[in-house]
PDB file of N, CA and C in Angstrom:
ATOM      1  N   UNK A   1      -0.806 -19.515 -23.021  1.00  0.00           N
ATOM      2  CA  UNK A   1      -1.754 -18.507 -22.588  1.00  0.00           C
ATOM      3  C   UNK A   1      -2.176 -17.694 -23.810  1.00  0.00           C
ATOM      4  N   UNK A   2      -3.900 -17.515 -24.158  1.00  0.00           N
ATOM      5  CA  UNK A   2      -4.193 -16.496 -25.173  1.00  0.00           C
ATOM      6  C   UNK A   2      -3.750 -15.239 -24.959  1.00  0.00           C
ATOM      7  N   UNK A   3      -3.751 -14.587 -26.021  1.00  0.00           N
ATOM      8  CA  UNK A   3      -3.788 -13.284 -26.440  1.00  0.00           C
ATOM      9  C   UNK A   3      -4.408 -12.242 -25.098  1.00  0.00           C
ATOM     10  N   UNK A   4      -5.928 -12.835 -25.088  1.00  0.00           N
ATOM     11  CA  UNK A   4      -6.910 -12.196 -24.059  1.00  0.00           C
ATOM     12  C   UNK A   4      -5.679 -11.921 -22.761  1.00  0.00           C
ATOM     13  N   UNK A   5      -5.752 -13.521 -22.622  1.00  0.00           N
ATOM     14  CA  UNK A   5      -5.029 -13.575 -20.967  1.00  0.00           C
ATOM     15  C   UNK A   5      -4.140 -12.465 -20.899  1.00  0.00           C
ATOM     16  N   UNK A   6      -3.264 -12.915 -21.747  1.00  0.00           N
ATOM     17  CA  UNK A   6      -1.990 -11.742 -21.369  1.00  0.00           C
ATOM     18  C   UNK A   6      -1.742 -10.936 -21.404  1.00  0.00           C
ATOM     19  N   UNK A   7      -3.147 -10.027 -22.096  1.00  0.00           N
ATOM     20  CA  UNK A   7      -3.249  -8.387 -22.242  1.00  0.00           C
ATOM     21  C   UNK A   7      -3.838  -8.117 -20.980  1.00  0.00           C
ATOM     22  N   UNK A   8      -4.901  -8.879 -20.260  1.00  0.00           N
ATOM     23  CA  UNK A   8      -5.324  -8.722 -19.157  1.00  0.00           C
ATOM     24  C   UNK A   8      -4.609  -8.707 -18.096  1.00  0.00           C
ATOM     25  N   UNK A   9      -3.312  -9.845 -17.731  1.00  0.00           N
ATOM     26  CA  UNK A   9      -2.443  -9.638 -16.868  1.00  0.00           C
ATOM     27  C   UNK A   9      -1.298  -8.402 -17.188  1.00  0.00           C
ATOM     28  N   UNK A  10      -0.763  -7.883 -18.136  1.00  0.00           N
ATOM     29  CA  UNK A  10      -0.301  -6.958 -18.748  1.00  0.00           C
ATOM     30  C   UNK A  10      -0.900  -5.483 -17.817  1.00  0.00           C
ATOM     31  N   UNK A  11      -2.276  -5.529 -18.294  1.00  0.00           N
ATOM     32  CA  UNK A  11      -2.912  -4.609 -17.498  1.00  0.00           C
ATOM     33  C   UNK A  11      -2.880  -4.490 -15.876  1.00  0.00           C
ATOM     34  N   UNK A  12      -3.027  -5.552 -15.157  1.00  0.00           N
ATOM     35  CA  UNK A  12      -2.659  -5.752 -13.845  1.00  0.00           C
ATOM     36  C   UNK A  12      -1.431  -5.299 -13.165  1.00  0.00           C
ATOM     37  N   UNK A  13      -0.879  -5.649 -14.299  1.00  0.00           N
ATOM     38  CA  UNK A  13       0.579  -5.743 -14.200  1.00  0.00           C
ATOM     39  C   UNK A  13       1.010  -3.670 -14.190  1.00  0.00           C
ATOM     40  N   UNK A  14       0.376  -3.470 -15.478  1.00  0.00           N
ATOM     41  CA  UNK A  14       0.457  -2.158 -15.238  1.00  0.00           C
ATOM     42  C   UNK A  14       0.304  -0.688 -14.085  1.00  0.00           C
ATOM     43  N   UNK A  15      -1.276  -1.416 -14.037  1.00  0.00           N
ATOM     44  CA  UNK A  15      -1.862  -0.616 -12.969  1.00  0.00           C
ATOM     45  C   UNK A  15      -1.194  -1.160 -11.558  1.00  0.00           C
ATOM     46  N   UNK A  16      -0.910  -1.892 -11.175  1.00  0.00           N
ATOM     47  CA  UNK A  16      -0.356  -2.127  -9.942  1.00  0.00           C
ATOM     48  C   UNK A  16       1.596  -1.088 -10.075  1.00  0.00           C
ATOM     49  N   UNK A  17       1.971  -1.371 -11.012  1.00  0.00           N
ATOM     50  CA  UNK A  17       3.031  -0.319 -10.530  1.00  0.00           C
ATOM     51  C   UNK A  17       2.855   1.072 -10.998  1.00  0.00           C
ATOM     52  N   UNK A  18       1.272   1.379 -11.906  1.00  0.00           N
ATOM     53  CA  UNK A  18       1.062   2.934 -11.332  1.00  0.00           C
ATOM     54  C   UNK A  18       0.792   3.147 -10.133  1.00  0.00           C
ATOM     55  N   UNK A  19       0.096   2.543  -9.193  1.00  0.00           N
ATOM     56  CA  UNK A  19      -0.655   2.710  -7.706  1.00  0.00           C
ATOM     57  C   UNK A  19       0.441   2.834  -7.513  1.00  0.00           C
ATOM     58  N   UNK A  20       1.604   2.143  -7.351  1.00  0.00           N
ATOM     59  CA  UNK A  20       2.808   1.778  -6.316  1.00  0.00           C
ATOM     60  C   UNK A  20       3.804   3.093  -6.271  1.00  0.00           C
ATOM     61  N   UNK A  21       3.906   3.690  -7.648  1.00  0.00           N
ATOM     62  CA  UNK A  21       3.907   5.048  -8.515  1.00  0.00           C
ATOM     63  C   UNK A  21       3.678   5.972  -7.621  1.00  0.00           C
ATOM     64  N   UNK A  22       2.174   6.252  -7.880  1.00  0.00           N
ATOM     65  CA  UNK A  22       1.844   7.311  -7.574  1.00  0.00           C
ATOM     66  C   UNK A  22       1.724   7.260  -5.924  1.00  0.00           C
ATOM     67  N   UNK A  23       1.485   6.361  -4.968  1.00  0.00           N
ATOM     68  CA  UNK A  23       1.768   6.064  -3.693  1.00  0.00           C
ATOM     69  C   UNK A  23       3.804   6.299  -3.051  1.00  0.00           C
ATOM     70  N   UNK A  24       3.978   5.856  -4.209  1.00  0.00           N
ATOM     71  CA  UNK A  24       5.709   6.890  -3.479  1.00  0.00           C
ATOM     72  C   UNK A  24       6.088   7.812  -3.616  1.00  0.00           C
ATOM     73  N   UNK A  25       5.193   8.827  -4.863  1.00  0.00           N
ATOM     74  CA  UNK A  25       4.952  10.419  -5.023  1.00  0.00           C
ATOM     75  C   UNK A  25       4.210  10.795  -4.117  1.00  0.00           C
ATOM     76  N   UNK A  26       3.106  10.062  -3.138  1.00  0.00           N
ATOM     77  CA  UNK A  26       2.764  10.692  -2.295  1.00  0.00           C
ATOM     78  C   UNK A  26       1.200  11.867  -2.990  1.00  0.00           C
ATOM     79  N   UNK A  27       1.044  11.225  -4.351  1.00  0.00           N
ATOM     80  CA  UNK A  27      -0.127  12.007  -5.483  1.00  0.00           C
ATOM     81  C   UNK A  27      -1.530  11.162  -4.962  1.00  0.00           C
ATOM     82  N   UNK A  28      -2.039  12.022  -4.029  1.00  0.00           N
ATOM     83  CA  UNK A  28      -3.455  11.286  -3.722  1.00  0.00           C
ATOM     84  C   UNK A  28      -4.281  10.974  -5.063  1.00  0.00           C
ATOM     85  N   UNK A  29      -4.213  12.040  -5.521  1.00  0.00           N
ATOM     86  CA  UNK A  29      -5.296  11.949  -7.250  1.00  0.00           C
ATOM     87  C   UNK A  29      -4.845  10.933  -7.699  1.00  0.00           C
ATOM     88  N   UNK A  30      -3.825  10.707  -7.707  1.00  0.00           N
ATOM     89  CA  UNK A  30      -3.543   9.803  -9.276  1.00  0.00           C
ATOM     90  C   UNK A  30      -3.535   8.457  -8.392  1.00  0.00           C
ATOM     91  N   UNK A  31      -3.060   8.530  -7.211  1.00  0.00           N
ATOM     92  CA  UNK A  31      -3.457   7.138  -6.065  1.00  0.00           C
ATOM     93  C   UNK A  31      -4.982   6.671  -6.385  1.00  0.00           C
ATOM     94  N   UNK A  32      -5.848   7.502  -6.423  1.00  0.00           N
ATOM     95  CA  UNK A  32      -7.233   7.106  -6.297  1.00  0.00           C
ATOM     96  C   UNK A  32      -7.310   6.741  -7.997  1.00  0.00           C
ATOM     97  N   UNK A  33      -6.767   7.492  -9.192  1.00  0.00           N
ATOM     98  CA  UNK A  33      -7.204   6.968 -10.099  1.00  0.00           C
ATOM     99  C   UNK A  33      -6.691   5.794 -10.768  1.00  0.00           C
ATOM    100  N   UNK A  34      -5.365   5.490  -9.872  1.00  0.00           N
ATOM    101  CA  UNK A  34      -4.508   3.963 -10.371  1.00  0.00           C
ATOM    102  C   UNK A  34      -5.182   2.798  -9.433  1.00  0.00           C
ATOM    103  N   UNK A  35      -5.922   3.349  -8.230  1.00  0.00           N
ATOM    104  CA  UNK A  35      -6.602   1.953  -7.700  1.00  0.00           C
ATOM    105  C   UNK A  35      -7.697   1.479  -8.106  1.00  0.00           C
ATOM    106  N   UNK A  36      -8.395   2.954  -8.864  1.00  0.00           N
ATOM    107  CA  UNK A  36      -9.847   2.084  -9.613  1.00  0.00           C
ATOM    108  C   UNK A  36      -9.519   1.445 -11.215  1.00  0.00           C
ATOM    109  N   UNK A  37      -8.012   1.726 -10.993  1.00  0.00           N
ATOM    110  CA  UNK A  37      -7.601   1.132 -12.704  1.00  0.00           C
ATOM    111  C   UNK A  37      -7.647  -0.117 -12.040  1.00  0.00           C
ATOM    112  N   UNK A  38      -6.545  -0.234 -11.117  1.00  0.00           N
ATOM    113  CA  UNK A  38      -6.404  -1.805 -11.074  1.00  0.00           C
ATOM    114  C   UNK A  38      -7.495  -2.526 -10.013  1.00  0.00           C
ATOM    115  N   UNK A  39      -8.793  -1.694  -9.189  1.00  0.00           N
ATOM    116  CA  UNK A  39      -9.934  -2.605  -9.123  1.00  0.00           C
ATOM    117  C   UNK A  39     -10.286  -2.960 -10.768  1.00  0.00           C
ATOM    118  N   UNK A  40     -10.691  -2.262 -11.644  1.00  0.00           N
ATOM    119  CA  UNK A  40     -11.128  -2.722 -12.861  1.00  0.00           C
ATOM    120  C   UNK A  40     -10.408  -3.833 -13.663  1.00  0.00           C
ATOM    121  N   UNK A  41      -9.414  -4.127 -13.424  1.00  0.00           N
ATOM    122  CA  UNK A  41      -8.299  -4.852 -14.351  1.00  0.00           C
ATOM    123  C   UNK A  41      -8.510  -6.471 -13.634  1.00  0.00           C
ATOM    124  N   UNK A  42      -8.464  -6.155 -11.949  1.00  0.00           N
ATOM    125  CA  UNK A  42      -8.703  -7.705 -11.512  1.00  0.00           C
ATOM    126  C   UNK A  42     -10.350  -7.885 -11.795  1.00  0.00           C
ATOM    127  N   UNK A  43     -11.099  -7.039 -11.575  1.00  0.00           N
ATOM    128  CA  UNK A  43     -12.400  -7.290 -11.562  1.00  0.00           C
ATOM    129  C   UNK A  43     -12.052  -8.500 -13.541  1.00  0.00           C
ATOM    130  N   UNK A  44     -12.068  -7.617 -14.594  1.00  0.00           N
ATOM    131  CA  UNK A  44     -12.318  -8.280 -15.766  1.00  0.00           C
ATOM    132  C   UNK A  44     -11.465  -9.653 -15.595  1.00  0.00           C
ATOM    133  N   UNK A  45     -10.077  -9.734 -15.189  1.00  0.00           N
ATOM    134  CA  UNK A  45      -9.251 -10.866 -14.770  1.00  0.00           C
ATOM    135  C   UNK A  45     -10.081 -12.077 -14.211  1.00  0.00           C
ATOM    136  N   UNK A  46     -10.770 -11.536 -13.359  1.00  0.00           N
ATOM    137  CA  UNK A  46     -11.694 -12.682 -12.182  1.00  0.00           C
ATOM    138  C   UNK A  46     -13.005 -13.382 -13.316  1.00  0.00           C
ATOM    139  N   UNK A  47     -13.164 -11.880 -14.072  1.00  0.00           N
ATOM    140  CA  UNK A  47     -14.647 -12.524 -14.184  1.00  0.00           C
ATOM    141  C   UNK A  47     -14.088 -13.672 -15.721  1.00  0.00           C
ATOM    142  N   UNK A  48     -13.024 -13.110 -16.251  1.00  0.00           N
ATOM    143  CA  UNK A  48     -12.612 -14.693 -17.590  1.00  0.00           C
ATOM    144  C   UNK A  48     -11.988 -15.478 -16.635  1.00  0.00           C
ATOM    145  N   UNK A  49     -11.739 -15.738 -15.586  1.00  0.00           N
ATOM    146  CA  UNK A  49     -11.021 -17.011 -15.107  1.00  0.00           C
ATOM    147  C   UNK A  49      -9.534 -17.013 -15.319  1.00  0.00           C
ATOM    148  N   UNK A  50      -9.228 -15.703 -15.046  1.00  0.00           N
ATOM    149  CA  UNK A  50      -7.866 -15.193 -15.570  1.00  0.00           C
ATOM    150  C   UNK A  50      -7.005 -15.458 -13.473  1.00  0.00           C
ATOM    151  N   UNK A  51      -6.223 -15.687 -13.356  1.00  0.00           N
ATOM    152  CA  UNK A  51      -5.659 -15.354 -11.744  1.00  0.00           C
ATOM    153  C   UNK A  51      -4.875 -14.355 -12.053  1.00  0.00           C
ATOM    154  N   UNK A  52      -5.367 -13.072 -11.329  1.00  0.00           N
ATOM    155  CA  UNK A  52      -4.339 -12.260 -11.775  1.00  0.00           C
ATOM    156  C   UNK A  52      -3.110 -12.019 -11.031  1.00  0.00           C
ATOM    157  N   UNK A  53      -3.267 -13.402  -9.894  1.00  0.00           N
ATOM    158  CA  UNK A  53      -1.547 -13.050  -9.118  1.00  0.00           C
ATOM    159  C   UNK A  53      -1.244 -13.646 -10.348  1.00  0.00           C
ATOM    160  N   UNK A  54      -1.085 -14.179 -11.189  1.00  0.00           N
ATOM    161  CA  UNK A  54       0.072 -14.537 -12.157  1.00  0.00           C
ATOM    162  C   UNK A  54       0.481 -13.289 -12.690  1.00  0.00           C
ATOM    163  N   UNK A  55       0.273 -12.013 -12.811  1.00  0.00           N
ATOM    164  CA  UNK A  55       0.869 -11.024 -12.792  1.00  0.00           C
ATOM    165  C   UNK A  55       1.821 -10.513 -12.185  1.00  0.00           C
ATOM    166  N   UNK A  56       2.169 -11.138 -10.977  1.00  0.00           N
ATOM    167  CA  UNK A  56       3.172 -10.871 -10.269  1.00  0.00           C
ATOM    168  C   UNK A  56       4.409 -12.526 -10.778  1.00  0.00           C
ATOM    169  N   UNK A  57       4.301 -13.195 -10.899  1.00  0.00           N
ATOM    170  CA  UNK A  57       5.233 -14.339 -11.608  1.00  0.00           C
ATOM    171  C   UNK A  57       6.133 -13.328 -12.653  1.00  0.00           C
ATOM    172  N   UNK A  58       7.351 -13.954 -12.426  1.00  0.00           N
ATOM    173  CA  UNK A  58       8.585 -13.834 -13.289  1.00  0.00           C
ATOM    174  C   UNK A  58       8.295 -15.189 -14.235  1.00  0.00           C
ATOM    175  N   UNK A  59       8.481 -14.325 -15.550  1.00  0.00           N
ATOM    176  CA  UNK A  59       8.994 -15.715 -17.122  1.00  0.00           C
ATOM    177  C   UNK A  59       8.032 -16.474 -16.788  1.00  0.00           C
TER     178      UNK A  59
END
């Protein structure tokens, strides 16, 4: 996997356990600003042909 790919799933990877984060703090703000992180992260994922469930894969 390039460079690209795996900064992109990286990112997925990120923003999905800020949402998850800020959703068990119960932080509406930061809920709304970790879901348009990670709409943005799959959006760029989708559009290189990236799958970004491989973000959820172990090793």
């Amino acid at each position: 996997m390039g460079g690209f790919a795996e900064a992109a799933l990286e990112r997925v990877r990120m923003a999905r356990s800020r949402l998850a984060a800020a959703q068990e703090a119960g932080d509406a703000y930061e809920e709304a600003v970790a879901a348009d992180e990670l709409d943005d992260a799959l959006r760029i994922a989708r559009e290189h042909g990236i799958d970004p469930d491989a973000a959820t894969d172990s090793g």
